[in-house]
N, C-alpha and C. Protein backbone atom coordinates (compact mmCIF):
# COMPACT_ATOMS: atom_id res chain seq x y z
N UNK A 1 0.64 -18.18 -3.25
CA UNK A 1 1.46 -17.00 -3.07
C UNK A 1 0.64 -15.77 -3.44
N UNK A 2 0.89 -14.93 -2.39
CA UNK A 2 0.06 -13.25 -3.06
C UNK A 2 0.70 -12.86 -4.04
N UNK A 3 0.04 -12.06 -4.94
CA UNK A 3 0.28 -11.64 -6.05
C UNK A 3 -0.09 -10.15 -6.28
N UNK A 4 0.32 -8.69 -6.62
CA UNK A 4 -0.70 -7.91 -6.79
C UNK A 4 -0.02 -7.25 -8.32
N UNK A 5 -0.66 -7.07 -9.45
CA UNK A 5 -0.38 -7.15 -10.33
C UNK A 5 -0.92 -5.61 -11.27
N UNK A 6 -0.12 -4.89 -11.27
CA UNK A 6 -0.68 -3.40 -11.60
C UNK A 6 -0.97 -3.47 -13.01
N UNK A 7 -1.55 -2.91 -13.64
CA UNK A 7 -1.92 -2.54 -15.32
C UNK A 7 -2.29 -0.98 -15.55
N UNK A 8 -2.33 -0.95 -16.73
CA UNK A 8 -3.12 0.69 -17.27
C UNK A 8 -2.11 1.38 -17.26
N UNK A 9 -1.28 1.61 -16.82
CA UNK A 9 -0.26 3.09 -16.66
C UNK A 9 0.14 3.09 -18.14
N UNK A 10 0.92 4.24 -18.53
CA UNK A 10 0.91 4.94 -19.72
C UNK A 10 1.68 6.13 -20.18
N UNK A 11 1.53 6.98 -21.08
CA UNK A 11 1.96 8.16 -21.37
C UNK A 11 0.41 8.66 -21.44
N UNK A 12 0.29 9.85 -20.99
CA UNK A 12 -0.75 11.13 -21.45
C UNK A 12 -0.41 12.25 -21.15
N UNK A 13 -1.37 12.96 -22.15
CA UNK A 13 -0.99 14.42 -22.16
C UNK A 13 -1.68 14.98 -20.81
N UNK A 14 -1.64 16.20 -20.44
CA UNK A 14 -1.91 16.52 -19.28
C UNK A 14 -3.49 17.20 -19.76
N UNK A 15 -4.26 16.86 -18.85
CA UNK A 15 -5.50 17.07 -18.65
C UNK A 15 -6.54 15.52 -19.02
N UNK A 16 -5.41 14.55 -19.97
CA UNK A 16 -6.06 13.07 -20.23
C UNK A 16 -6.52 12.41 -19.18
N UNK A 17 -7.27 11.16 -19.15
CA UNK A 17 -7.06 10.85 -18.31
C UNK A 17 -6.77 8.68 -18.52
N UNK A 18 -6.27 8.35 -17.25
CA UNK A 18 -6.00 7.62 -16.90
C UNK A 18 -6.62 6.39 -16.24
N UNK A 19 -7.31 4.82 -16.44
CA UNK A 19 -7.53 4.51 -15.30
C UNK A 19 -5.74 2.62 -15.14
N UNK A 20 -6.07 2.89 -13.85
CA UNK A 20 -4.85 1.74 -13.50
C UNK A 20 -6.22 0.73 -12.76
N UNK A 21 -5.65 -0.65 -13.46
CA UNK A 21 -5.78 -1.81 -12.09
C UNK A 21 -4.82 -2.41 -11.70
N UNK A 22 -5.09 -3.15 -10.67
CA UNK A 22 -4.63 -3.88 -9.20
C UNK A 22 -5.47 -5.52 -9.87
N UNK A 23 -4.88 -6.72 -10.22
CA UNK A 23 -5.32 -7.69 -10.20
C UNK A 23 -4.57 -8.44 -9.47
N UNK A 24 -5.45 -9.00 -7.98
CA UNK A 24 -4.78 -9.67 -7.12
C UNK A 24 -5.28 -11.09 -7.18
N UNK A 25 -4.25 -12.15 -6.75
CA UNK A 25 -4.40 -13.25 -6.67
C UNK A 25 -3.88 -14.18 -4.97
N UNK A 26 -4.26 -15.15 -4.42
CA UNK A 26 -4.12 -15.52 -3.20
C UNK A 26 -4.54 -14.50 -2.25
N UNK A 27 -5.08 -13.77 -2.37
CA UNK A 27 -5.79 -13.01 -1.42
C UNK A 27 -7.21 -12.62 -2.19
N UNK A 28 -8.17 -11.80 -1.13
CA UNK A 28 -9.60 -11.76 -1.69
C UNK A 28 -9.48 -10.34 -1.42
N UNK A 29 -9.85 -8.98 -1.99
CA UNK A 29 -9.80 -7.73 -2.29
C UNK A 29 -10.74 -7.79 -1.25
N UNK A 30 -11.59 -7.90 -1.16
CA UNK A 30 -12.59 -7.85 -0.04
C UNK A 30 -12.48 -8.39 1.23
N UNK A 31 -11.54 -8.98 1.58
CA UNK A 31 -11.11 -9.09 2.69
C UNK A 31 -9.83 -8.32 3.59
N UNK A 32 -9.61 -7.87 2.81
CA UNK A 32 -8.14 -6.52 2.87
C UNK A 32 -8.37 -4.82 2.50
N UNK A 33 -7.98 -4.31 3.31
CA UNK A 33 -7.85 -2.92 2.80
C UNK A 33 -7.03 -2.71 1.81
N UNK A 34 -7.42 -1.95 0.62
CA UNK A 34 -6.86 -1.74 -0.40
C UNK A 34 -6.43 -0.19 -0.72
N UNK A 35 -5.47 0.04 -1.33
CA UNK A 35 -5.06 1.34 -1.53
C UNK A 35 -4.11 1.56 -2.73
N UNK A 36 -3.63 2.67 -3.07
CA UNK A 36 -2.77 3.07 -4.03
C UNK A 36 -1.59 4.07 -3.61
N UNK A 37 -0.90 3.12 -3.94
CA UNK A 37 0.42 4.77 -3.50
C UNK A 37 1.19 5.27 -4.70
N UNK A 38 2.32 5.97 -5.01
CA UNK A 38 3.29 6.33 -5.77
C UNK A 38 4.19 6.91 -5.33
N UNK A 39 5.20 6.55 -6.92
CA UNK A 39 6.48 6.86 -6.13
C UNK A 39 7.34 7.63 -7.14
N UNK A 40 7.82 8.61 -7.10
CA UNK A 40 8.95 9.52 -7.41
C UNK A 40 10.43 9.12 -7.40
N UNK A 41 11.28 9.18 -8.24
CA UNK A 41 12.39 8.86 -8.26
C UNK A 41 13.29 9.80 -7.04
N UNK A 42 13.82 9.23 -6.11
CA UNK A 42 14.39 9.84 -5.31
C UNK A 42 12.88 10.45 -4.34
N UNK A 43 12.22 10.42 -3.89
CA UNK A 43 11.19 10.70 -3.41
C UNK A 43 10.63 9.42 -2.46
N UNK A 44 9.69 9.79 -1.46
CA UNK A 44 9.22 8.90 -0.89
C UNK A 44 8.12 8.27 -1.17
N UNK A 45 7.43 6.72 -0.97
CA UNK A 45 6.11 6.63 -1.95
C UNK A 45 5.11 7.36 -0.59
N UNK A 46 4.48 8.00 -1.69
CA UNK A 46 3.46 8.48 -0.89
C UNK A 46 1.58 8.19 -1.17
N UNK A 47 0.88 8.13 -0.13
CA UNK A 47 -0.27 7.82 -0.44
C UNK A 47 -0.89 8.44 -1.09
N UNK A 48 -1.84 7.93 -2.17
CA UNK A 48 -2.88 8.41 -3.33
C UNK A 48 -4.55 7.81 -2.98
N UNK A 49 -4.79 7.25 -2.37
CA UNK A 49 -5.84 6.72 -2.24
C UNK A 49 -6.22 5.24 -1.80
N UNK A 50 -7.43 5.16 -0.98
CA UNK A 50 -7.74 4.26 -0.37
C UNK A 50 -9.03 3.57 -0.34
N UNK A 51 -9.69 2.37 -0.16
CA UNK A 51 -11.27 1.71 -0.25
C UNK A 51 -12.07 2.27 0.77
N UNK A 52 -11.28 3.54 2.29
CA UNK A 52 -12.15 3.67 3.01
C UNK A 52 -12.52 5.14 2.74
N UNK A 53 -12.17 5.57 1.61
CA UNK A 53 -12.64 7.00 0.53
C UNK A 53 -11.64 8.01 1.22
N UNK A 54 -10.62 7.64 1.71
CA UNK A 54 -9.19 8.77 2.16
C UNK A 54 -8.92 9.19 0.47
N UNK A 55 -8.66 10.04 0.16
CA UNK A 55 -7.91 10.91 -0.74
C UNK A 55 -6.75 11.84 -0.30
N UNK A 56 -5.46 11.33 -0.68
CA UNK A 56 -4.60 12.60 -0.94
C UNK A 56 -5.28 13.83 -1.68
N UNK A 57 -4.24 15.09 -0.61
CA UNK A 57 -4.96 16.47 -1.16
C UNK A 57 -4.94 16.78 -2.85
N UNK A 58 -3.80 15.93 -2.95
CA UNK A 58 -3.08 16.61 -3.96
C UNK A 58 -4.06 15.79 -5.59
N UNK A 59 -5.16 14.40 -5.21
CA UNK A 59 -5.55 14.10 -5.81
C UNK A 59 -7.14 13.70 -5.65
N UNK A 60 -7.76 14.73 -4.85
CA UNK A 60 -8.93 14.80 -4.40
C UNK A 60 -9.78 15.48 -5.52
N UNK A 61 -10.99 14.71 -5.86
CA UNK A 61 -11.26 15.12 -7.45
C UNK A 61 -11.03 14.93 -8.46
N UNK A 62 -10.57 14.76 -8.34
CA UNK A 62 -9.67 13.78 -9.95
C UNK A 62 -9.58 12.42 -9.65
N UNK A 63 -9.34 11.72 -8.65
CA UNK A 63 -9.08 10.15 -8.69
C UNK A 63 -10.41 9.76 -7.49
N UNK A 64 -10.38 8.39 -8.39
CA UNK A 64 -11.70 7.35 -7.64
C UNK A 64 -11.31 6.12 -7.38
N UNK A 65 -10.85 5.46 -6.40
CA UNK A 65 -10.79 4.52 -6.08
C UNK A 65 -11.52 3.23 -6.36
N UNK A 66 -12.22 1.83 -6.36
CA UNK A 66 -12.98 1.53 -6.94
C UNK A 66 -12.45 -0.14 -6.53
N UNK A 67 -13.38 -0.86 -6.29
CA UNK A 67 -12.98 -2.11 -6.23
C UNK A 67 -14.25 -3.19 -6.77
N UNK A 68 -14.19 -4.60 -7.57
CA UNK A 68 -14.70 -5.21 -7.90
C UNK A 68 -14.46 -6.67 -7.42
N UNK A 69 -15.54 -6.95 -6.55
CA UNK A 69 -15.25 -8.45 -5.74
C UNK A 69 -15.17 -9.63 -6.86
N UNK A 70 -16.35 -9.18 -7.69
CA UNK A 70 -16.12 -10.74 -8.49
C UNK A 70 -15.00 -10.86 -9.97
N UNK A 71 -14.31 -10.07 -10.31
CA UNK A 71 -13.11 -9.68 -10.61
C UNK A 71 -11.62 -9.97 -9.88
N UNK A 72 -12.16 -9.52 -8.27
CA UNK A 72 -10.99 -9.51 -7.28
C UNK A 72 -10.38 -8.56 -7.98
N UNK A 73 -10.37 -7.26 -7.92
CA UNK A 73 -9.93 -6.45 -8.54
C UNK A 73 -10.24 -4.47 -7.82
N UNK A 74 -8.71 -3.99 -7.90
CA UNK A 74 -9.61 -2.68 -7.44
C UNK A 74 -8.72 -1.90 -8.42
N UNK A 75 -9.29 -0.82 -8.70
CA UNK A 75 -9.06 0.47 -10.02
C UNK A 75 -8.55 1.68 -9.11
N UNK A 76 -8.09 2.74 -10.04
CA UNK A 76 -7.73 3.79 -9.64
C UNK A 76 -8.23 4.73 -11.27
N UNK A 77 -9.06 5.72 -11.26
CA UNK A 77 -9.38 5.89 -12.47
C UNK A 77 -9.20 7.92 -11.62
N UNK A 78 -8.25 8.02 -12.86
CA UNK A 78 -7.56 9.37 -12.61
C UNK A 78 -8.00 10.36 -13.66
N UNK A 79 -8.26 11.64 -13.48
CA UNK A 79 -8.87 12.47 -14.51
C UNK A 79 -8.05 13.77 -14.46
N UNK A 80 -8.13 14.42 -15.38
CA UNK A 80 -7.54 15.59 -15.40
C UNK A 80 -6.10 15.92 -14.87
N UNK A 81 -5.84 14.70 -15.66
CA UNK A 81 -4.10 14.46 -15.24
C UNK A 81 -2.92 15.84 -15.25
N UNK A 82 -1.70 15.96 -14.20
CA UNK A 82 -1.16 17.00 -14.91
C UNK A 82 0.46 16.19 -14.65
N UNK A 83 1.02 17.20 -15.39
CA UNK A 83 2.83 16.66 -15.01
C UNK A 83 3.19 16.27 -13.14
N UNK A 84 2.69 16.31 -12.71
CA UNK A 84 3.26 16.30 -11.02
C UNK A 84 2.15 15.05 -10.75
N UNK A 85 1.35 14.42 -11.37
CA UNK A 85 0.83 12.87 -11.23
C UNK A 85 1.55 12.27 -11.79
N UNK A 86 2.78 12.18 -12.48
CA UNK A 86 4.33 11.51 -13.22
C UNK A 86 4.49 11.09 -11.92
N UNK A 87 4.70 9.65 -12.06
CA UNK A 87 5.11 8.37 -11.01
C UNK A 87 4.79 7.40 -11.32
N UNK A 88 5.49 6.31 -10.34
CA UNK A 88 5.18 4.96 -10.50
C UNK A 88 4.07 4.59 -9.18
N UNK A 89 2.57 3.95 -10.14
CA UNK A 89 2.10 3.71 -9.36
C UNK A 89 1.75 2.27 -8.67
N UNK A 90 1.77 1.84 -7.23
CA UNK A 90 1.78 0.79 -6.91
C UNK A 90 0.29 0.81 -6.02
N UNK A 91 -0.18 -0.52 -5.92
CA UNK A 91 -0.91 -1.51 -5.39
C UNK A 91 -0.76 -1.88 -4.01
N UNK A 92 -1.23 -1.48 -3.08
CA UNK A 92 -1.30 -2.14 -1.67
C UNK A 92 -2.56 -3.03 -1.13
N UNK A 93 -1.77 -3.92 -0.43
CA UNK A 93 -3.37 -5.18 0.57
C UNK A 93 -2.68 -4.96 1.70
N UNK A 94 -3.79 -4.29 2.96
CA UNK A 94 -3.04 -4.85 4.15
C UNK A 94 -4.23 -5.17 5.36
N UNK A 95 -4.07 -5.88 6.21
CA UNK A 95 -4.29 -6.55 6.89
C UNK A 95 -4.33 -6.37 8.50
N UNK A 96 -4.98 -6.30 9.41
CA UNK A 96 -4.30 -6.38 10.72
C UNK A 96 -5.57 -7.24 11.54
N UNK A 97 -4.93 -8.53 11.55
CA UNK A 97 -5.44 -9.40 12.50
C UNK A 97 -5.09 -10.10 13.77
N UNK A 98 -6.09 -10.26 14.92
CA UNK A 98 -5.64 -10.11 16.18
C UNK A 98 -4.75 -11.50 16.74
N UNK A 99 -5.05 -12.66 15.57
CA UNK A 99 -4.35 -14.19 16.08
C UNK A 99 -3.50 -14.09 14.80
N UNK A 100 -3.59 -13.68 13.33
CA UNK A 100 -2.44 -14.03 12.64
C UNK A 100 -1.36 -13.00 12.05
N UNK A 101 -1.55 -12.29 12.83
CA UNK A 101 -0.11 -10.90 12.63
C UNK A 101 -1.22 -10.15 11.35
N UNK A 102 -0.22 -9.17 11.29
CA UNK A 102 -0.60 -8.32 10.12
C UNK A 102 0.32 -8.47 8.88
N UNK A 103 -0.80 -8.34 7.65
CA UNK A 103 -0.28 -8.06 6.25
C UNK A 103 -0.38 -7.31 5.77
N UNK A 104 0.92 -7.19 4.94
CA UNK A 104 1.07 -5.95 3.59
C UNK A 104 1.79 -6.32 2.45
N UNK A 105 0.97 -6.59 1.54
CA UNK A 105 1.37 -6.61 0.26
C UNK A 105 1.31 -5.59 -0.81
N UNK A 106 2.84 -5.62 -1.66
CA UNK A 106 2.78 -4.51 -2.51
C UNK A 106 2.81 -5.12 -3.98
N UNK A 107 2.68 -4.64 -5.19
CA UNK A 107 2.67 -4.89 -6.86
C UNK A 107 3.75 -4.17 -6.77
N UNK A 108 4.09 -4.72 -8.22
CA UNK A 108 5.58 -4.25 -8.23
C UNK A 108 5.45 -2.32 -9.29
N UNK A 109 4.50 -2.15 -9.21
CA UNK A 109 4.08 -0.54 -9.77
C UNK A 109 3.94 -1.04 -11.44
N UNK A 110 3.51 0.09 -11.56
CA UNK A 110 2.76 0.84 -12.85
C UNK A 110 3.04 2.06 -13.18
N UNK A 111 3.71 2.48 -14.22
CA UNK A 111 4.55 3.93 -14.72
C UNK A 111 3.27 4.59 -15.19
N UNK A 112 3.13 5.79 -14.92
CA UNK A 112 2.52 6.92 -15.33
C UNK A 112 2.98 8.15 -15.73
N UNK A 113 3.37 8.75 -17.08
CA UNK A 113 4.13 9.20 -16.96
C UNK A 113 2.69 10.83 -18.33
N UNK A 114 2.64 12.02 -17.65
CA UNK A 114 2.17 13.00 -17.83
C UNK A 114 3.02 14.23 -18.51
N UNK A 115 2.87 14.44 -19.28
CA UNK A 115 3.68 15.26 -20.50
C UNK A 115 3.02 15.58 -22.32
N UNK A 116 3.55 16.70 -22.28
CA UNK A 116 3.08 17.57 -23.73
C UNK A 116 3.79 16.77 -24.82
């Protein structure tokens, strides 16, 4: 069974910084596109970053994406945090292959929560 398993999230003050992992299991990080999204209460999840170096505007410079094959593992290491990076952050694998359909797997998130 896939598994994607978030860690790191936290409380920090604003300007701290942050890093989150993604520890996946039944799948190989390196065989999937990997990414990070978040999500806002009442809000839509929206994308934060990706393995093919896409950055949201809103976190361009401050966050690095990062993946480790022999770990099976990919990071999100966030800097210069402020109150409006407050969300839950989740873990994506997805997939699109031409004989066995496409996949997308999500973690069930990681709270980040930015405040004085």
């Amino acid at each position: 069974q896939v598994q994607l398993v978030e860690s790191g999230g936290g409380s920090v003050q604003p300007g701290g910084s942050l890093t989150l992992g993604c520890a996946a299991s039944g799948i190989r990080v390196s065989a999937y596109g990997m990414a990070w999204y978040r999500q806002i209460p009442g809000y839509e999840r929206e994308f934060v970053a990706s393995m093919n170096g896409r950055y949201a505007d809103s976190v361009k410079g401050r966050v690095t994406i990062s993946r480790d094959n022999d770990k099976n593992m990919v990071f999100l290491q966030m800097t210069n945090l402020n109150p409006d990076d407050t969300a839950r952050y989740f873990c994506n694998a997805h997939r699109l292959a031409l004989f066995v359909g496409s996949e997308d797997y999500w973690g069930q998130g990681t709270q980040v929560t930015v405040s004085s």
